[in-house]
N, C-alpha and C. Protein backbone atom coordinates (compact mmCIF):
# COMPACT_ATOMS: atom_id res chain seq x y z
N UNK A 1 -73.54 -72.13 33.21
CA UNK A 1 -73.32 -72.28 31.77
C UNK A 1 -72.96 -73.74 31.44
N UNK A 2 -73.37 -74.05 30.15
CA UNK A 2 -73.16 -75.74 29.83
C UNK A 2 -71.82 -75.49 28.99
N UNK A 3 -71.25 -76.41 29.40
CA UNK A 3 -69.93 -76.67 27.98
C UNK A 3 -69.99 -76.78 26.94
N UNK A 4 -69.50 -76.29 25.99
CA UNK A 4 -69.59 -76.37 24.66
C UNK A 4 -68.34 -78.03 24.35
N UNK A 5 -69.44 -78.56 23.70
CA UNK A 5 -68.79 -80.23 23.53
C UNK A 5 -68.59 -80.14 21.80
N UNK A 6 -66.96 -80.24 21.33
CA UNK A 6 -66.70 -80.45 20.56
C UNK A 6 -65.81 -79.68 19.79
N UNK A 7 -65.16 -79.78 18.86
CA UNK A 7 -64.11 -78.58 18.08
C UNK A 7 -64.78 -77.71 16.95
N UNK A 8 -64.14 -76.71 16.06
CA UNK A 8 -64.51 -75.96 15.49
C UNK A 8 -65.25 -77.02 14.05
N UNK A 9 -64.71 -78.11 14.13
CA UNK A 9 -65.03 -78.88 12.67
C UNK A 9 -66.46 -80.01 13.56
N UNK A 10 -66.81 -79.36 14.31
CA UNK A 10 -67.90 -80.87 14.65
C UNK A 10 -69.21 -80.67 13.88
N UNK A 11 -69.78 -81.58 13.08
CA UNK A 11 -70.80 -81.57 12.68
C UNK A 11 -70.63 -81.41 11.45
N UNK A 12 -69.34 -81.23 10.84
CA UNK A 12 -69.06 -80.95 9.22
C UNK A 12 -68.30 -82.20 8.54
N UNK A 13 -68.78 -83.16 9.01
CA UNK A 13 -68.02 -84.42 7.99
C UNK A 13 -68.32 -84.70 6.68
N UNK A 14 -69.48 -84.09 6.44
CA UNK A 14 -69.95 -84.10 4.89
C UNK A 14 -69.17 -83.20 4.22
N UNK A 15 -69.59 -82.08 4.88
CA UNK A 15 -68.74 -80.72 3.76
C UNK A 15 -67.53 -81.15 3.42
N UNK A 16 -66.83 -81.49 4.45
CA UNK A 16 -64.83 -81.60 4.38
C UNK A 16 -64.78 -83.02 3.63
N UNK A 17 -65.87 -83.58 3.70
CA UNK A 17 -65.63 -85.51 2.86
C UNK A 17 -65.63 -84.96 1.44
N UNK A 18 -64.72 -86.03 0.65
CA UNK A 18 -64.67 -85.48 -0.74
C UNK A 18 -65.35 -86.70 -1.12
N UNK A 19 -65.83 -86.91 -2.33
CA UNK A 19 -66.20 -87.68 -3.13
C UNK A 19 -65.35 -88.86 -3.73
N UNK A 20 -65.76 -90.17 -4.40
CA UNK A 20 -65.24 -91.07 -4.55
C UNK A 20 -64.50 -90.84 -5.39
N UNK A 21 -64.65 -90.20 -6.31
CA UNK A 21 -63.57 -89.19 -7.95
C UNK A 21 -62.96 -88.32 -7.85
N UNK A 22 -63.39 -87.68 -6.23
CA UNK A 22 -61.80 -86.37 -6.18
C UNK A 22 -60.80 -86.91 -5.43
N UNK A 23 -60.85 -88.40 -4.81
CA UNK A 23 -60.15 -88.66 -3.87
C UNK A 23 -58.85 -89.18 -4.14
N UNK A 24 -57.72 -89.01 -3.44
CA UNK A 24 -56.45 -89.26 -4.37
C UNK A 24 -55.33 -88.48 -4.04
N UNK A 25 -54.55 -88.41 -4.94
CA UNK A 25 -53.05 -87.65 -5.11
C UNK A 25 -54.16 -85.77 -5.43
N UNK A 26 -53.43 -85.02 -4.92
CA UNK A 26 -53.94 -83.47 -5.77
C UNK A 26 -52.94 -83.00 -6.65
N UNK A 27 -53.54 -82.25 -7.42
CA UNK A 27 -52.17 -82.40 -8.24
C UNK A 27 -51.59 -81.21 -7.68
N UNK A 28 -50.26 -81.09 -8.44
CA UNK A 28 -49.55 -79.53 -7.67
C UNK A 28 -50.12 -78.97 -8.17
N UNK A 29 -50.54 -78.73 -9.45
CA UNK A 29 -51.17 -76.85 -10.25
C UNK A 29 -51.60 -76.35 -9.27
N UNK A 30 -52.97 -77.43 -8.71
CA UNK A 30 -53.97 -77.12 -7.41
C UNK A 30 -53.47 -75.95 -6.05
N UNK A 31 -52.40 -76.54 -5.81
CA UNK A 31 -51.48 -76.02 -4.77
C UNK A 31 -50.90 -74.66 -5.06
N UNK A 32 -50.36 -74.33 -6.07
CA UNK A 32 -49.62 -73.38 -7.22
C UNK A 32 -50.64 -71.80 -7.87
N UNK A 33 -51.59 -72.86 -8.17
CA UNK A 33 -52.54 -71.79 -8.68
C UNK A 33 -52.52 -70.43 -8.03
N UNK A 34 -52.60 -69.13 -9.43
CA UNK A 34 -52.48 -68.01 -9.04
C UNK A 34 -53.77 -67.42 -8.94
N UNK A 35 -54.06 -65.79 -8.22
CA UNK A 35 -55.05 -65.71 -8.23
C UNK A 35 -55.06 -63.85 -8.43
N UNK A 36 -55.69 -63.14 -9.39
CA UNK A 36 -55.35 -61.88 -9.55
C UNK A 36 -55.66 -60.77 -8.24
N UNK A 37 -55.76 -59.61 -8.19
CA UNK A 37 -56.48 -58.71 -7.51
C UNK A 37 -57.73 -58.53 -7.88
N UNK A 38 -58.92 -58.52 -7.20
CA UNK A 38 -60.35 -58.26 -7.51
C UNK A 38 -61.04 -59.64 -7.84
N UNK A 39 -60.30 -60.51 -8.14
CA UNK A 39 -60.78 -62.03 -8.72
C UNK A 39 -62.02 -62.38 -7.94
N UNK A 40 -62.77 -63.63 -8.68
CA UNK A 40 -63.42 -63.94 -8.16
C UNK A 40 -63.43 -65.06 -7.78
N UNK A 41 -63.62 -65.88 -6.50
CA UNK A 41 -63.18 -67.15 -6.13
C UNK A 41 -64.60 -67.51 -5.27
N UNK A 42 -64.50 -69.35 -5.54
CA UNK A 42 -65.44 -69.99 -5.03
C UNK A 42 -64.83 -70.71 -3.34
N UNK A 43 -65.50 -70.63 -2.15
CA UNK A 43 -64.14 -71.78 -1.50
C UNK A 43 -65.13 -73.40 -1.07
N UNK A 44 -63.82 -73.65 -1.30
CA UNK A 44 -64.36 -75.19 -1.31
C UNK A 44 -62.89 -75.55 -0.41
N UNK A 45 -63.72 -76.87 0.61
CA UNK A 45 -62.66 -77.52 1.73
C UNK A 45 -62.03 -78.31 0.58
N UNK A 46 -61.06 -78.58 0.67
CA UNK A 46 -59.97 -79.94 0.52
C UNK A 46 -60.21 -80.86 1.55
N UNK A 47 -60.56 -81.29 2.09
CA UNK A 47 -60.51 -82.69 3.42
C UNK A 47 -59.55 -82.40 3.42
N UNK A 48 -58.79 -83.01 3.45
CA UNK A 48 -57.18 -83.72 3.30
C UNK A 48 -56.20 -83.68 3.25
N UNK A 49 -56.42 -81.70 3.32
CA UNK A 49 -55.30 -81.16 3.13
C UNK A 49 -55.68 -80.09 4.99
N UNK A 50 -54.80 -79.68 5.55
CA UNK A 50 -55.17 -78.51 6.85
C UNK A 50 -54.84 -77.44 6.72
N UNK A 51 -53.53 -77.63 5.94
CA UNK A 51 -53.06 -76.09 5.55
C UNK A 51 -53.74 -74.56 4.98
N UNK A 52 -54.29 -73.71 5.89
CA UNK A 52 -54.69 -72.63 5.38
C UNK A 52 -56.08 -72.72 5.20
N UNK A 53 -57.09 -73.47 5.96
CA UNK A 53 -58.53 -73.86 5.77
C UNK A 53 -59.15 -72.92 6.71
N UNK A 54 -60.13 -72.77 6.19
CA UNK A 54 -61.22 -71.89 6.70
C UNK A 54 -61.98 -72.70 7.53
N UNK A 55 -63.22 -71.48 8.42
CA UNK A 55 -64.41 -72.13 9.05
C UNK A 55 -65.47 -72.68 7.92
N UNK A 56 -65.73 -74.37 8.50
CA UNK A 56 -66.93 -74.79 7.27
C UNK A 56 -67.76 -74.31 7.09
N UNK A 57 -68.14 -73.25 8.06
CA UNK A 57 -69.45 -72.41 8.00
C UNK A 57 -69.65 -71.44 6.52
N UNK A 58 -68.31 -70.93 6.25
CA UNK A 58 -68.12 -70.64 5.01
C UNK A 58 -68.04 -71.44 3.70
N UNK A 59 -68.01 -72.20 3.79
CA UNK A 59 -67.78 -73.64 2.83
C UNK A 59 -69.14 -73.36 1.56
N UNK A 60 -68.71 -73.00 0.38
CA UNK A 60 -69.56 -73.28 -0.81
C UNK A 60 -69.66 -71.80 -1.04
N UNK A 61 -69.32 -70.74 -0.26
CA UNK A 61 -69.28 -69.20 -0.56
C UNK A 61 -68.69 -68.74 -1.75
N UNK A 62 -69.41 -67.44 -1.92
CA UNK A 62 -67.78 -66.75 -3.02
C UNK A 62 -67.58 -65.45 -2.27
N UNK A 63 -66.40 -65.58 -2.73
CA UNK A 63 -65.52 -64.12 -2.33
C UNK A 63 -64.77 -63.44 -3.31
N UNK A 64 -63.86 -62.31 -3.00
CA UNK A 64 -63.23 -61.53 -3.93
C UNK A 64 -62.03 -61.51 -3.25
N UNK A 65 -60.88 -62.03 -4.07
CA UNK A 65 -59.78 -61.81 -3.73
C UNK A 65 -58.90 -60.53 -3.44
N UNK A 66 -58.29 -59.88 -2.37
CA UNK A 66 -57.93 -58.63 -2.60
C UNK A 66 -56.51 -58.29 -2.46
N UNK A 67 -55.70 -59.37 -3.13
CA UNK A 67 -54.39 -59.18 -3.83
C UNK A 67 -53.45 -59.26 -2.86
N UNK A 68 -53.54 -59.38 -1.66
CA UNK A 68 -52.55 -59.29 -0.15
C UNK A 68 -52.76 -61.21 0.55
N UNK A 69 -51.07 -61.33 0.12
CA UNK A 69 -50.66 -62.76 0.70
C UNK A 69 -50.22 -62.77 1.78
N UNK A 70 -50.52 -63.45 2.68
CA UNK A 70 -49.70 -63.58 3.97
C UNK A 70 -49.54 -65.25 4.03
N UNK A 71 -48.04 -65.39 3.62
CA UNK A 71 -47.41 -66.53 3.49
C UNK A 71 -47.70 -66.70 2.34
N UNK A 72 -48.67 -68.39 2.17
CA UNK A 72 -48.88 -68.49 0.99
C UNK A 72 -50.44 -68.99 1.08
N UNK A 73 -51.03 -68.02 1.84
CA UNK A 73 -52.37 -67.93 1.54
C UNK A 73 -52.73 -66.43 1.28
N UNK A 74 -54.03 -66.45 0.64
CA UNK A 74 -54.47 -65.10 -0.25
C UNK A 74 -55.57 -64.62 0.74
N UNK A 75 -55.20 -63.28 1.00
CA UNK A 75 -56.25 -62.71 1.77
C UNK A 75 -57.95 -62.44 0.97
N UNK A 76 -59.15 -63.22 1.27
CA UNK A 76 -60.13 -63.32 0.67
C UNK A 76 -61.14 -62.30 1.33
N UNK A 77 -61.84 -62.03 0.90
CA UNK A 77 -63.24 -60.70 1.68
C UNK A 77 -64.45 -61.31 1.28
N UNK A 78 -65.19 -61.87 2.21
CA UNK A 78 -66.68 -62.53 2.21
C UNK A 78 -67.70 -61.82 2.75
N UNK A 79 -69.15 -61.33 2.07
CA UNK A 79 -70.03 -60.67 2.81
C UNK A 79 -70.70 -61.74 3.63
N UNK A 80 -71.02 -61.57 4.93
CA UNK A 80 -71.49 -62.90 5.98
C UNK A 80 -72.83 -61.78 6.27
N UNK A 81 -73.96 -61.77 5.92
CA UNK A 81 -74.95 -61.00 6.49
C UNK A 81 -74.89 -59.78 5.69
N UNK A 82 -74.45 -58.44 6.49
CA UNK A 82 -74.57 -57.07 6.20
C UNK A 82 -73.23 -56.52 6.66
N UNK A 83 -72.22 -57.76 6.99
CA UNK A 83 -70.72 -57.67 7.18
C UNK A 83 -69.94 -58.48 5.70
N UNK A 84 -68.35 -57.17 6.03
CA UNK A 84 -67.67 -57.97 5.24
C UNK A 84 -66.83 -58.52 6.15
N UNK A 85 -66.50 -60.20 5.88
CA UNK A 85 -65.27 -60.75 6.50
C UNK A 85 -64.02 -61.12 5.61
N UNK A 86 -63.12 -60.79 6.51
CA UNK A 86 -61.65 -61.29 6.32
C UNK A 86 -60.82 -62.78 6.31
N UNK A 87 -60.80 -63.22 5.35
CA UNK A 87 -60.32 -65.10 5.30
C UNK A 87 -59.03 -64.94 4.89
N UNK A 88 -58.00 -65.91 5.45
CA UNK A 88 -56.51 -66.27 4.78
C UNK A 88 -56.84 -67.68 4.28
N UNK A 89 -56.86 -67.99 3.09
CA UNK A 89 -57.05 -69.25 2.87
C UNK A 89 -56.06 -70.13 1.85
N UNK A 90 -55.42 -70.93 1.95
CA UNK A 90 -54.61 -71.35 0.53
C UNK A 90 -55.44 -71.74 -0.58
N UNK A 91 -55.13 -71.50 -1.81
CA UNK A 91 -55.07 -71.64 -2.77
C UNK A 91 -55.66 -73.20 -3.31
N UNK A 92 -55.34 -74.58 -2.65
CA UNK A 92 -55.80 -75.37 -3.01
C UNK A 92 -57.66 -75.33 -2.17
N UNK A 93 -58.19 -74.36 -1.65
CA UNK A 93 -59.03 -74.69 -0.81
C UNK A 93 -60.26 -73.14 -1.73
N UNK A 94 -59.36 -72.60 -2.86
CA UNK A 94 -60.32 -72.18 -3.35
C UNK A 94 -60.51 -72.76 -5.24
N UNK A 95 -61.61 -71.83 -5.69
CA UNK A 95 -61.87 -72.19 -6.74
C UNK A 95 -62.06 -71.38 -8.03
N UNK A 96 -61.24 -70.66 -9.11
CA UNK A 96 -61.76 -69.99 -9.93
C UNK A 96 -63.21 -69.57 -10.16
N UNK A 97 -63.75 -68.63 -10.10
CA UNK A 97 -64.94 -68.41 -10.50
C UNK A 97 -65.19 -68.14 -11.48
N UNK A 98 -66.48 -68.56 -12.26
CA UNK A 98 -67.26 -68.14 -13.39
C UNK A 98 -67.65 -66.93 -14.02
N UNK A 99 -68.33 -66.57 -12.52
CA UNK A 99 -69.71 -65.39 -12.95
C UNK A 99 -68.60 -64.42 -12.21
């Protein structure tokens, strides 16, 4: 067997890089923000922050929030295929949804 060369973030410097206009102080709301039962959330990396981040593989997904915190991240449910998965993610690393 060959070694697997590298960590869980190799190959994702784009996704986790923020842009020249988000880069900066975050504000607290960001951090704070609440999120209901059933909600709908977008996730998006923070770079910059480590606390409570997901695999980038998920990065640009939506999920449904299902109301159960552990600490102070929100337990999220993502369909990956013809599975549902289980995410703990903080709050600054997701995104209100629209639709």
């Amino acid at each position: 067997m060959v070694k697997r060369i590298g960590s869980t973030y190799r190959k994702s410097k784009f996704k986790i890089q923020q842009t020249i206009r988000e880069r900066g102080k975050i504000p607290l709301s960001k951090y704070f923000q609440t999120f209901a039962k059933g909600e709908k959330v977008g996730l998006k990396l923070q770079g910059n922050v480590t606390k409570g981040r997901f695999n980038p593989r998920f990065h640009g997904l939506t999920g449904r929030v299902t109301g159960t915190m552990k600490g102070a991240c929100y337990e999220v449910i993502i369909r990956d295929g013809n599975k549902d998965k289980m995410l703990f993610v903080h709050p600054i690393h997701l995104l209100k949804s629209t639709i």
